[in-house]
Protein backbone atom coordinates (compact mmCIF):
# COMPACT_ATOMS: atom_id res chain seq x y z
CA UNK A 1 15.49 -5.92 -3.61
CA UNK A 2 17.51 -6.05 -0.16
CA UNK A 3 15.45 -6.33 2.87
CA UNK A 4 15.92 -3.44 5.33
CA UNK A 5 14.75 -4.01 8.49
CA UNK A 6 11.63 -1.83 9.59
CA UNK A 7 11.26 0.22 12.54
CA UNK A 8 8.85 -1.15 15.00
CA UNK A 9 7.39 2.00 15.96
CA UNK A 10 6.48 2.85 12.34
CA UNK A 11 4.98 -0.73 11.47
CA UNK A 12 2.92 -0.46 15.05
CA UNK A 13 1.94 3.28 13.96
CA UNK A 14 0.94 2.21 10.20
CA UNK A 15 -0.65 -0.46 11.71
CA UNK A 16 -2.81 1.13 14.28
CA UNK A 17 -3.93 3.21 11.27
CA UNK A 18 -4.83 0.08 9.24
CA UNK A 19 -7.03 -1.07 12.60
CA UNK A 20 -9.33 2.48 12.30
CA UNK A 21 -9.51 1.89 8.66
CA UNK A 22 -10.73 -1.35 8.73
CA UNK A 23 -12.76 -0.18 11.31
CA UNK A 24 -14.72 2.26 9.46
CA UNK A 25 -14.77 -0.17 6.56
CA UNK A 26 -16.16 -2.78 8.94
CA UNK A 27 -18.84 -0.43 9.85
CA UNK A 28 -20.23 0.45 6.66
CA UNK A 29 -20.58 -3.31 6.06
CA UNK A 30 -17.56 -4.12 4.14
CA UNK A 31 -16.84 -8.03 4.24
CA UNK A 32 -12.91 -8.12 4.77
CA UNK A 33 -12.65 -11.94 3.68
CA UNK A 34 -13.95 -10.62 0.11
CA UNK A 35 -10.24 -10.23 -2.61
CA UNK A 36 -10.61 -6.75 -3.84
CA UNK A 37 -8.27 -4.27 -5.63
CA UNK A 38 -6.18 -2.71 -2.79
CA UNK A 39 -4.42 0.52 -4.05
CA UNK A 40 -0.65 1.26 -2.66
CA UNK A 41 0.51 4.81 -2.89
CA UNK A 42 4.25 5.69 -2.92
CA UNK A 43 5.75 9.47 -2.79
CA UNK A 44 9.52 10.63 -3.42
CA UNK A 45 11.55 11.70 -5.99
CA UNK A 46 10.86 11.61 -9.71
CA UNK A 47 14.08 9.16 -10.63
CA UNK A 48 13.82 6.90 -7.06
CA UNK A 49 9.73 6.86 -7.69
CA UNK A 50 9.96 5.98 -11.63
CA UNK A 51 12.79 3.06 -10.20
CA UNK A 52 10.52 1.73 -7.72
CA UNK A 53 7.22 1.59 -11.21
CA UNK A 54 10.19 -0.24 -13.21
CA UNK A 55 10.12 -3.11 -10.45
CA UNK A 56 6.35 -3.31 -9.94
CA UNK A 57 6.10 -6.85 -11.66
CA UNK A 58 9.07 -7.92 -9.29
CA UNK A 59 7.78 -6.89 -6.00
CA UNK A 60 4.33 -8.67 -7.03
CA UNK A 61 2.11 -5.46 -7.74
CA UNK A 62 0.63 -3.94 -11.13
CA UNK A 63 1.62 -0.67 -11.67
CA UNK A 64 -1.23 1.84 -12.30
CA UNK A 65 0.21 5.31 -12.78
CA UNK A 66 2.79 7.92 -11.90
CA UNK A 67 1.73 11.46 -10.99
CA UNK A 68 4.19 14.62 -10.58
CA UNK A 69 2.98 16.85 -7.70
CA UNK A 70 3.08 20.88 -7.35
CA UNK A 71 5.94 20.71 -4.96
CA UNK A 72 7.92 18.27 -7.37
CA UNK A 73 7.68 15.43 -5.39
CA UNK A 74 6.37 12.23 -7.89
CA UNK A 75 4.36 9.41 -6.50
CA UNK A 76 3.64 6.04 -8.41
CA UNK A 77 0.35 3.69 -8.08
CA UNK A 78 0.38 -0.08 -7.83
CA UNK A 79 -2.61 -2.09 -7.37
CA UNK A 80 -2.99 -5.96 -6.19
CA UNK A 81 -5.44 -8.11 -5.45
CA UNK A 82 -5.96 -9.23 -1.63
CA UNK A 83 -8.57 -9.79 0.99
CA UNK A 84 -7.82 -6.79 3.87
CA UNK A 85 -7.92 -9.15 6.98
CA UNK A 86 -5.82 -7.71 9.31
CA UNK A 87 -3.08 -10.60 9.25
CA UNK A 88 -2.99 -10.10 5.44
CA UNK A 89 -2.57 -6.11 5.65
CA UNK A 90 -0.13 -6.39 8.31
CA UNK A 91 2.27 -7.99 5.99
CA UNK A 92 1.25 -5.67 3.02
CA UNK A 93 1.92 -3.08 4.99
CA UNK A 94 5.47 -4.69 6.49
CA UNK A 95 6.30 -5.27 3.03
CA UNK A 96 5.52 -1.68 1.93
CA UNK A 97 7.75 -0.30 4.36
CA UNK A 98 10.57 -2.60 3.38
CA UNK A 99 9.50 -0.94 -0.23
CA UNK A 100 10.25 2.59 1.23
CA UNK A 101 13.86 1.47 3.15
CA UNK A 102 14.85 -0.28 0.18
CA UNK A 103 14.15 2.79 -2.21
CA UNK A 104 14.06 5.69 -0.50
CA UNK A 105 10.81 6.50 -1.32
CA UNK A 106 8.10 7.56 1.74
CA UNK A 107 4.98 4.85 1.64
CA UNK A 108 1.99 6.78 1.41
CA UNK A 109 -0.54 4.04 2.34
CA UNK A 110 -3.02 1.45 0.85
CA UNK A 111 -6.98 1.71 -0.27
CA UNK A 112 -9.77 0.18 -1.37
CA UNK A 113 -13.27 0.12 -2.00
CA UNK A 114 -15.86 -1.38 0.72
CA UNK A 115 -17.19 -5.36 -0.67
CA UNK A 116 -20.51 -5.89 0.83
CA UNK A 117 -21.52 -8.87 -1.34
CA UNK A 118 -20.70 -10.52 -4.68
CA UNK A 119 -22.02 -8.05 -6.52
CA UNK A 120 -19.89 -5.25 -5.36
């Protein structure tokens, strides 16, 4: 994959999102330093989308599924597992937007599931 650079507004925007997300994960008692699944969402067309699933095991993710959408546009699911400190998002999320440059494809964020304890 070539590396295009990424826009520093976008990065600080997606990033500034990450913060209240973490934030509200925070809150309901999610421990950050606990590896989870973390979800990554992609959106675009149906032959740059099913290009970008063909290269999960290269860019380091597991793909999960692709979905067609009512107004055509396809999206594609990968999943890896990370902590979500906000040094280790921040480079996810860097990374996902050299995803998008590199593919054309829009990055449609990241998820996960709160981790309160071992048994979660």
């Amino acid at each position: 994959m070539k590396i295009v650079p990424v826009d520093p507004a976008r990065l600080a925007a997606e990033l500034e999102a990450d913060a209240d997300v973490l934030a509200a994960l925070a809150a309901n008692g999610d421990i950050a330093t606990l590896a989870r699944p973390v979800d990554l969402h992609f959106k675009g067309r149906q032959d740059l989308i099913v290009t970008l699933g063909d290269d999960a095991d290269e860019l380091g993710f597991e793909f999960v599924q692709f979905n067609e959408h009512e107004d055509g546009e396809w999206s594609v699911d990968f999943t890896l597992i990370s902590t979500i400190e906000a040094d280790v998002l921040a480079k996810l999320t860097e990374r996902a937007l050299e995803i998008e440059a590199a593919f054309g494809v829009d990055y449609d964020g990241w998820g996960c599931v709160a981790q309160t304890g071992p048994d979660t």
